[in-house]
Each structure stands twice: as C-alpha cells, then as structure tokens.
Protein backbone atom coordinates (compact mmCIF):
# COMPACT_ATOMS: atom_id res chain seq x y z
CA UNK A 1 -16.04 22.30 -12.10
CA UNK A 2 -14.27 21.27 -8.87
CA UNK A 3 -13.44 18.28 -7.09
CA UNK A 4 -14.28 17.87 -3.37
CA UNK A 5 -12.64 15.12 -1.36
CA UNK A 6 -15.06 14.47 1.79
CA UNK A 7 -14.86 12.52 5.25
CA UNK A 8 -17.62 12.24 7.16
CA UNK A 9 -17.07 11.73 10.94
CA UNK A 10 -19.73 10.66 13.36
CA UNK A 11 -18.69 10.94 16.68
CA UNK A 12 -20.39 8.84 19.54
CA UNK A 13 -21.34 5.94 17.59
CA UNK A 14 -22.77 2.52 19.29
CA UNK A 15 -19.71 0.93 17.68
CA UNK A 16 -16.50 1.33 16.01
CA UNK A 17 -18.30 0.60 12.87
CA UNK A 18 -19.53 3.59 10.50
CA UNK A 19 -20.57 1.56 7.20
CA UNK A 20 -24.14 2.49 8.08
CA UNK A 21 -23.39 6.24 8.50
CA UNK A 22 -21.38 5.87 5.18
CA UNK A 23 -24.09 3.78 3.45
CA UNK A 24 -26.98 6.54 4.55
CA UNK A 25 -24.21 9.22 2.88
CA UNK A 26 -23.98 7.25 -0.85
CA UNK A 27 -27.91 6.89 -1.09
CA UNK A 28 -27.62 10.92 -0.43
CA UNK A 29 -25.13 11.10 -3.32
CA UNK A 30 -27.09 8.98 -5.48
CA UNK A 31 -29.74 11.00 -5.51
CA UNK A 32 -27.83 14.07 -6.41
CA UNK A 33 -26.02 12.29 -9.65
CA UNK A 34 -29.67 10.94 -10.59
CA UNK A 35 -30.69 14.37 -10.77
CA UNK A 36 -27.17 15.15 -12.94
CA UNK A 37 -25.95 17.60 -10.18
CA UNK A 38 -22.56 15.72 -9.37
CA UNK A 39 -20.77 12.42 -10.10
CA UNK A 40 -19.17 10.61 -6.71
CA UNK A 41 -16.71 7.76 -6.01
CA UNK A 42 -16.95 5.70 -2.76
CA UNK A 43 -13.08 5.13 -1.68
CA UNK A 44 -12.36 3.04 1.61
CA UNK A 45 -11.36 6.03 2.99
CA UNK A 46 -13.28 9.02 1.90
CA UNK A 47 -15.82 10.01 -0.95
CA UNK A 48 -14.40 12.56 -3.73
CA UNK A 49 -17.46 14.19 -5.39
CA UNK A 50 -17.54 16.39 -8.92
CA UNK A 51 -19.23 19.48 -9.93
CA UNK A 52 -20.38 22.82 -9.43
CA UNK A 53 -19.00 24.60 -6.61
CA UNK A 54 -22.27 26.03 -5.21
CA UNK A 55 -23.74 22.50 -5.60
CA UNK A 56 -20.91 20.84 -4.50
CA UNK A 57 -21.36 22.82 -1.09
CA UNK A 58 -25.25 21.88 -0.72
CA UNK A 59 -24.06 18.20 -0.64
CA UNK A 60 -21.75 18.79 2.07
CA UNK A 61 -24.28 20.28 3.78
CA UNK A 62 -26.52 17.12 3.18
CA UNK A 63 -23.94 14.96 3.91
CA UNK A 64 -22.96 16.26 7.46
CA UNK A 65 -26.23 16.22 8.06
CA UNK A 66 -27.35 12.57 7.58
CA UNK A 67 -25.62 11.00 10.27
CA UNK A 68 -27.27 13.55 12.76
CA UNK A 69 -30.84 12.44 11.43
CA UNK A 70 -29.60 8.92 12.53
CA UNK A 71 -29.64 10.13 16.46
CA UNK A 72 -25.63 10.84 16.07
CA UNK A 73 -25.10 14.15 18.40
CA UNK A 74 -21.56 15.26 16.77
CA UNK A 75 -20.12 14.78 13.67
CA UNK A 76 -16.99 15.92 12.49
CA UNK A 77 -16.30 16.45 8.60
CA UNK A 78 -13.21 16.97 6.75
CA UNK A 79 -13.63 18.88 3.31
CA UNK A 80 -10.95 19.31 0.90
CA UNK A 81 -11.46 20.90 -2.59
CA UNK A 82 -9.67 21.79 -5.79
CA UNK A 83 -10.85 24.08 -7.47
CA UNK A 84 -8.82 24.74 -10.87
CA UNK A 85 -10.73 27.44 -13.43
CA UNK A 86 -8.35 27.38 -16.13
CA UNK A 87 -9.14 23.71 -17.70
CA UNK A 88 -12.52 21.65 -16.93
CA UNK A 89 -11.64 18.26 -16.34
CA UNK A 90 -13.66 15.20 -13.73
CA UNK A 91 -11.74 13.39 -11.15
CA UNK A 92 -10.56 10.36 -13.76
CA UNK A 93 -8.77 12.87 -15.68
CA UNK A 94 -6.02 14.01 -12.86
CA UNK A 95 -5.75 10.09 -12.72
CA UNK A 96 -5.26 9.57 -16.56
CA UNK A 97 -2.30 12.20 -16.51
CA UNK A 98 -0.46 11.28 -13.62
CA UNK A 99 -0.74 7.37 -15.21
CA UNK A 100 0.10 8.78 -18.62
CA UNK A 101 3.31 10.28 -17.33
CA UNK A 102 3.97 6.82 -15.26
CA UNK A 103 3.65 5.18 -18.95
C-alpha cells in the first residue's frame, strides 16, 4: 500500500479560481473508492490518495487528465509518493503516531 500526495495544476484557466477543476478531480476519486480501489482526502491544498501502487498510478493518470477534457490546454501535476513495504498502514495511521508521540 502507498500513499500518493497529488496537485493538480491547470494552466490557462478563465480565472484564478480552480474549485471546478478540483471538484471534476474528487467526482474522479469517488468513483475509484466506490469501486474499493483507493481511499482519498480533499486537503485545501492538495489530495493524498491510498492504495495499490499500479492503481494508484491509473488515477494520476485520470486525474491529469480531467482538467484537459474541460478545454484546459496545459496542466501541470505534482506527484509525491511513499511507498514503505515493510508495514501496511493508510494515511490516518502516520497521523495517529506522530499525535501519539505529541501525547
């Protein structure tokens, strides 16, 4: 299991707004944790996704794609991934210890 920490970066947009790019993105994700293929967390910042490696790569594909299906000619994205193979553990769990040791 590994944990990907993605940005999404339309370039060229109408306005300095990108909540609809974003927005487009989740309803991507959502339908990839309805089908039990990864779990997702909307930050204001970012969007940290959970699972497979191979799968989590096929969402990154989908979501660098969306905005260019919404007439956007360059998008940039930012992908950053931990990948640890010695212990399984989601996204809340790095949370949970680093607030356990803060305890």
């Amino acid at each position: 299991m590994a944990i990907a920490d993605i940005t999404v970066i339309p370039i060229g947009t109408e306005s300095p707004s990108v909540s609809t790019y974003v927005a487009e993105i989740q309803k991507i994700l959502a339908t990839f944790e309805k089908q039990g293929r990864i779990r997702f967390q909307l930050t204001p910042m970012n969007t940290i996704i959970d699972g497979e490696l191979p799968v989590l790569f096929e969402v990154i594909q989908a979501m660098h794609e969306a905005p260019f299906s919404q007439g956007i000619l360059r998008v940039a994205t930012n992908i950053r991934i931990d990948d640890r193979r010695d212990v399984t553990r989601k996204m809340e769990d790095k949370v949970a210890k680093v607030k356990s040791l803060l305890e």
